[in-house]
N, C-alpha and C. Protein backbone atom coordinates (compact mmCIF):
# COMPACT_ATOMS: atom_id res chain seq x y z
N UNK A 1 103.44 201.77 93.54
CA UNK A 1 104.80 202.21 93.41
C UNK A 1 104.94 202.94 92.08
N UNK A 2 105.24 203.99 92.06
CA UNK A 2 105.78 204.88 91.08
C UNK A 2 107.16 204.47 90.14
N UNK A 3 106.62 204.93 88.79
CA UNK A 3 108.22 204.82 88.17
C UNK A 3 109.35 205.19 88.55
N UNK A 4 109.25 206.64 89.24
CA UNK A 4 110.33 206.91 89.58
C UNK A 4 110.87 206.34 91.26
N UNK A 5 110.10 205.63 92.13
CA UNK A 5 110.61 204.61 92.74
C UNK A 5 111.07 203.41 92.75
N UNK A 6 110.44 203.01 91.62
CA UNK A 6 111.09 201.68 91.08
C UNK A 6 112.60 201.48 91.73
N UNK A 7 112.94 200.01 92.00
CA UNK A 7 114.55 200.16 92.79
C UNK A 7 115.25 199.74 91.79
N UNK A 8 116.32 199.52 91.14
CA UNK A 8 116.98 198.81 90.60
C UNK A 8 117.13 197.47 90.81
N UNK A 9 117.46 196.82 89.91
CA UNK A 9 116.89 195.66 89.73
C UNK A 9 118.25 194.59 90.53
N UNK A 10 118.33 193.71 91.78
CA UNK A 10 119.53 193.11 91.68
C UNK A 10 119.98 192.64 90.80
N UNK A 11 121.39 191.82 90.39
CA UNK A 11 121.61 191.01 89.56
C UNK A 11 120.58 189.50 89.74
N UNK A 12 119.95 188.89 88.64
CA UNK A 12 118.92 188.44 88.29
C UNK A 12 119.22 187.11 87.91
N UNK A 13 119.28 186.07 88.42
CA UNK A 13 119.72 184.65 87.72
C UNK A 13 118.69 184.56 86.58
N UNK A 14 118.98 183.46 85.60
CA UNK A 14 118.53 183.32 84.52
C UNK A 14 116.88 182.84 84.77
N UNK A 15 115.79 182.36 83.81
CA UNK A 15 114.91 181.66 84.29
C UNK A 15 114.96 180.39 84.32
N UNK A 16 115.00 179.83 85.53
CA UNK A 16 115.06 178.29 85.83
C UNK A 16 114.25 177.76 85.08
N UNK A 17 113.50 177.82 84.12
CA UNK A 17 113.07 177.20 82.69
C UNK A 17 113.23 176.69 81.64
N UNK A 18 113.84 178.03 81.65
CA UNK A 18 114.66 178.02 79.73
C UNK A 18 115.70 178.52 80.08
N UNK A 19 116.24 179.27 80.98
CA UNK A 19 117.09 180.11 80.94
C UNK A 19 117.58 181.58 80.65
N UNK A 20 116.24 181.95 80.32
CA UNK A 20 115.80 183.37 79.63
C UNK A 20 116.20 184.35 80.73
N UNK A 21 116.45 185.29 80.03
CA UNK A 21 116.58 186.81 80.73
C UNK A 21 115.30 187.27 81.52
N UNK A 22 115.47 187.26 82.64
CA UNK A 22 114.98 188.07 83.40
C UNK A 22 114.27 189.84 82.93
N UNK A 23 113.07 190.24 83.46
CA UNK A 23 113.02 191.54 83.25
C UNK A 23 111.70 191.88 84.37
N UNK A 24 111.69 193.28 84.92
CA UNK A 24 110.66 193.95 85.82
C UNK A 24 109.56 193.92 84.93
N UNK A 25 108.66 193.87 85.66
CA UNK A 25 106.96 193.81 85.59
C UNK A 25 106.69 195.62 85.72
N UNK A 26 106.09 195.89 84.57
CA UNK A 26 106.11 197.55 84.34
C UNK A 26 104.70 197.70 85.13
N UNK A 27 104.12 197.11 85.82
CA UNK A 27 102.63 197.15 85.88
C UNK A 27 102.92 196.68 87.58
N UNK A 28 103.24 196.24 88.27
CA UNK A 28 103.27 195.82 89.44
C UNK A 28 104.60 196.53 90.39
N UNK A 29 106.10 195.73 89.45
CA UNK A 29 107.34 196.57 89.88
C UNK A 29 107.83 195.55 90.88
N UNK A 30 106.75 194.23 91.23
CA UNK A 30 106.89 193.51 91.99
C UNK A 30 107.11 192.17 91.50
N UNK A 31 106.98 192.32 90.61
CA UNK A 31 107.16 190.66 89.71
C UNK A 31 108.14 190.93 88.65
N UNK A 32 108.68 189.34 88.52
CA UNK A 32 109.57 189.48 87.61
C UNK A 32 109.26 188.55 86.56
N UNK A 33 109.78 188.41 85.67
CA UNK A 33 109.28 187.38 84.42
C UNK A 33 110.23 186.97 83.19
N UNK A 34 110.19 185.80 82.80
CA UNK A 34 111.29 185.82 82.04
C UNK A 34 110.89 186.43 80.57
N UNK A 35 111.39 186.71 80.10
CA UNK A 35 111.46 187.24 78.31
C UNK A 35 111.25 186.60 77.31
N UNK A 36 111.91 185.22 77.48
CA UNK A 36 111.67 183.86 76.84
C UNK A 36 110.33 183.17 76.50
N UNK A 37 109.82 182.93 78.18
CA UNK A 37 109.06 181.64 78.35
C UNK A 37 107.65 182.54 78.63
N UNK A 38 107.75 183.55 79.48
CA UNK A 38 106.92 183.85 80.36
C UNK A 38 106.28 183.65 81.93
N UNK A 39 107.67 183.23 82.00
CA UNK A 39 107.61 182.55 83.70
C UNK A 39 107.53 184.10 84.42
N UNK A 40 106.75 183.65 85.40
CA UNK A 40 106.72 184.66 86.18
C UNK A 40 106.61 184.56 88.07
N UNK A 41 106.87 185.24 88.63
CA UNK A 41 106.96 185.31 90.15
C UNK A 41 107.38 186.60 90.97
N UNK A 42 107.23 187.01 92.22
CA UNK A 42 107.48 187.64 92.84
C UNK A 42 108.98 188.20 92.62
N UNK A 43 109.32 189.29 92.93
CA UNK A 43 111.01 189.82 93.30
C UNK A 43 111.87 188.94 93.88
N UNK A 44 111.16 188.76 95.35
CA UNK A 44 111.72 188.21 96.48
C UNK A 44 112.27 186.37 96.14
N UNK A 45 111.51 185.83 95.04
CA UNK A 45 111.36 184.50 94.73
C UNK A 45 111.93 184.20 93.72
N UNK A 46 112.58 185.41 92.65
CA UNK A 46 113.26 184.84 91.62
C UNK A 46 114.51 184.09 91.63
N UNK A 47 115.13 184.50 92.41
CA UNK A 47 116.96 183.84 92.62
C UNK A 47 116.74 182.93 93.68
N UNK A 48 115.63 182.86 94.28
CA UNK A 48 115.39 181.41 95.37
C UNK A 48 115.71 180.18 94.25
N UNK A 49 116.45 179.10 94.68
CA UNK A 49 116.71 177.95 93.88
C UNK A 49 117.20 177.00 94.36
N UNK A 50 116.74 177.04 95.80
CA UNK A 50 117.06 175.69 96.85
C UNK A 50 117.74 174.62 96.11
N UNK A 51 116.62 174.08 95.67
CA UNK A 51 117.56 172.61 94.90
C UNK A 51 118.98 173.12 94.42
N UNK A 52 118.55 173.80 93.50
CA UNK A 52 119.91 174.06 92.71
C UNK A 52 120.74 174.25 93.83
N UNK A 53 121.01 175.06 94.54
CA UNK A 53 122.10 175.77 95.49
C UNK A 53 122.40 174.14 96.16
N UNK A 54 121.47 173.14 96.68
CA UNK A 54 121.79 172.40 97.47
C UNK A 54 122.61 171.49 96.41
N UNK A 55 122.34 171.06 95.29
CA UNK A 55 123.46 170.24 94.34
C UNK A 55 124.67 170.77 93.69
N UNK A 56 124.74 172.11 93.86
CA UNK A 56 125.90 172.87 93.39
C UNK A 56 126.58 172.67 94.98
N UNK A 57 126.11 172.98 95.82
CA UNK A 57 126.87 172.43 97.28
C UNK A 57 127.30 171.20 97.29
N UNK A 58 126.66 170.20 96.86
CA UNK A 58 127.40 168.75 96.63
C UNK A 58 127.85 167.90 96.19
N UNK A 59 128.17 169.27 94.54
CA UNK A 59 129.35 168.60 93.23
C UNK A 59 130.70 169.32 93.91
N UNK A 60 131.17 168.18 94.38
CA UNK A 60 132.98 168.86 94.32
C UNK A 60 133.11 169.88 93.75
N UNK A 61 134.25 170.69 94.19
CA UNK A 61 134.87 171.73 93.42
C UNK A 61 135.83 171.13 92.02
N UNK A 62 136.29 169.62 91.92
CA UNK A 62 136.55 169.81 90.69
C UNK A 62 135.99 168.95 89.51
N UNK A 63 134.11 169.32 89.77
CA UNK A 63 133.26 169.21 88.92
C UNK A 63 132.58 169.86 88.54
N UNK A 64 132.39 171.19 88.99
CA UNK A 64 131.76 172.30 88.53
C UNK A 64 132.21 172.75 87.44
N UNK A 65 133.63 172.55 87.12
CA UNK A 65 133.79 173.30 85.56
C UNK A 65 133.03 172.55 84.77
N UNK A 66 132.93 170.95 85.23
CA UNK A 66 132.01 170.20 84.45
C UNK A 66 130.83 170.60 83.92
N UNK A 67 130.61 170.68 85.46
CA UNK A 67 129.14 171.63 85.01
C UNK A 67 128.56 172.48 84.13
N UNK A 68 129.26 173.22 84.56
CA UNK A 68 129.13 174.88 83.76
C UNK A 68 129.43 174.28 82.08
N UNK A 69 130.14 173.34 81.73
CA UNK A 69 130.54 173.37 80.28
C UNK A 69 129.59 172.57 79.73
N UNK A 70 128.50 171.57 80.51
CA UNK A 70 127.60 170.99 80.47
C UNK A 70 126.50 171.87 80.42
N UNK A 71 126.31 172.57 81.17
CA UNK A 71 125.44 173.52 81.13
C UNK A 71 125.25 174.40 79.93
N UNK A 72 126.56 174.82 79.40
CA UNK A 72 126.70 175.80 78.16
C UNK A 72 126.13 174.68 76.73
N UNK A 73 126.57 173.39 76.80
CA UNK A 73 126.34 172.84 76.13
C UNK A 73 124.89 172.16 75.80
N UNK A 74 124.18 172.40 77.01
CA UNK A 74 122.67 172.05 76.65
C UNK A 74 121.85 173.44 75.99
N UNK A 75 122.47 174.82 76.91
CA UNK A 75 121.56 176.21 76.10
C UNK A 75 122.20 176.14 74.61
N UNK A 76 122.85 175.75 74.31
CA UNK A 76 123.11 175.51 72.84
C UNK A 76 122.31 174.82 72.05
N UNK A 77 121.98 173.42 72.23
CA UNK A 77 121.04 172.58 71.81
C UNK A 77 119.61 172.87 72.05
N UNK A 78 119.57 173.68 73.25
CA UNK A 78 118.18 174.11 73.23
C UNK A 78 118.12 175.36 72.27
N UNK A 79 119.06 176.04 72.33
CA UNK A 79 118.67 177.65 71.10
C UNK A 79 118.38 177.02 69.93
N UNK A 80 119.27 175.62 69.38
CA UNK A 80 118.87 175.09 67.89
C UNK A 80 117.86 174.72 67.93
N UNK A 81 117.25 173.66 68.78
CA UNK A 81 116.20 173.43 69.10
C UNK A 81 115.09 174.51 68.63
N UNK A 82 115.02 175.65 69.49
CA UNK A 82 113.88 176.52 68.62
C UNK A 82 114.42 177.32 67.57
N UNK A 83 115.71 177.31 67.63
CA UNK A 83 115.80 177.73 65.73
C UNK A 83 114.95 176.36 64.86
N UNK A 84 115.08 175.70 64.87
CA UNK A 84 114.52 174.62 64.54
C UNK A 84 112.71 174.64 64.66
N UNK A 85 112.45 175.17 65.44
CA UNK A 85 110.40 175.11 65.74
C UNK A 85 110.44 176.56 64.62
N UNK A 86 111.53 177.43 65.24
CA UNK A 86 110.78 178.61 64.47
C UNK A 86 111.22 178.68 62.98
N UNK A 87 112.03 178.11 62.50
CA UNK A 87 111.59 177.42 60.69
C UNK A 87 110.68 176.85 60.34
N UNK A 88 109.90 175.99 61.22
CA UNK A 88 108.98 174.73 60.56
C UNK A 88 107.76 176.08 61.04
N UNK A 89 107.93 177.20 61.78
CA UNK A 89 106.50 177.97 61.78
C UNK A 89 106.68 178.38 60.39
N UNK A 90 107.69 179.35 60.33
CA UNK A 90 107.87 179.73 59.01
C UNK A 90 107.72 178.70 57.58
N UNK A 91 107.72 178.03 57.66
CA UNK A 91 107.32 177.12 56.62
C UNK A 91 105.97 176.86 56.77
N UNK A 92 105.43 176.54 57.60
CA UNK A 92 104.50 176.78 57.46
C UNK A 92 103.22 178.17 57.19
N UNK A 93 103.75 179.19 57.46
CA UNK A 93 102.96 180.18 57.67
C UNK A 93 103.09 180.07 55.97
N UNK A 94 104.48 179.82 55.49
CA UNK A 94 104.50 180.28 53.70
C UNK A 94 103.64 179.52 52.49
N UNK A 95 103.51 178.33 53.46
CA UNK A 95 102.46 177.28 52.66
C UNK A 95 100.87 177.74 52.85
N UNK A 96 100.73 178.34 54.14
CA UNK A 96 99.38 179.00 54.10
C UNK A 96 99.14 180.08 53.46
N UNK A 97 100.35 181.07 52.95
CA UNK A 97 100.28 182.44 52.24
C UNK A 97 99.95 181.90 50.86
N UNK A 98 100.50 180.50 50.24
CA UNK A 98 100.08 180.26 49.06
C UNK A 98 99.71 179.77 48.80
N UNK A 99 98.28 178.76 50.04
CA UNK A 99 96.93 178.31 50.07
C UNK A 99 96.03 179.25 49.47
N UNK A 100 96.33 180.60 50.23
CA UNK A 100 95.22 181.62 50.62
C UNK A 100 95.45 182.44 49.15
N UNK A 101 96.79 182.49 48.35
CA UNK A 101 96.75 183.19 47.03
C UNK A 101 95.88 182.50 46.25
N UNK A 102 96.24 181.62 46.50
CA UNK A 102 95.79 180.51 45.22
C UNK A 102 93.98 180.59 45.49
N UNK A 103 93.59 180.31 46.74
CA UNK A 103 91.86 179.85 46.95
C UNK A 103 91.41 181.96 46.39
N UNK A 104 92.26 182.63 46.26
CA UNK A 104 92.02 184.21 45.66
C UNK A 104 91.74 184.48 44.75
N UNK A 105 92.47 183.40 43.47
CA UNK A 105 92.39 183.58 42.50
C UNK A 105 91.27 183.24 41.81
């Protein structure tokens, strides 16, 4: 498949992972993958989410706002969460920059 056949992309649920953005596979056109994690799968298979669809079918309608505010409230804790990993890299990478000055000198 050619670039310029490429189709547009439907609207794309998040990655059932992390939650990451979705994006096309520049190399296939047939896979999709998240941005985040690196999950990856077919076109046809990304917005498949049986489970999910079947428990969103069997929270009442007036528990879904629940949901959703539950939901917002865990991608929160998870973004700190790796704000949180990606300081302690950075701290670390800075303790190795002034291992490596120091064993220079």
């Amino acid at each position: 498949m050619s670039r310029a056949s490429a189709k547009a992309l439907p609207e794309m649920k998040p990655c059932p992972f992390c939650g990451g953005e979705a994006a096309q596979s520049m190399v296939t056109f047939l896979d999709i993958y998240c941005v985040a994690c690196g999950a990856r799968t077919e076109l046809s298979n990304w917005n498949t989410r049986p489970l999910e669809d079947a428990l969103r079918a069997a929270v009442p309608p007036d528990l879904s706002g629940e949901v959703e505010r539950l939901r917002g409230l865990l991608v929160r804790v998870l973004d700190v969460n790796k704000s949180a990993r990606l300081t302690e890299v950075a701290n670390r990478l800075d303790l190795l920059c002034t291992d490596i000055r120091e064993a220079l000198k």
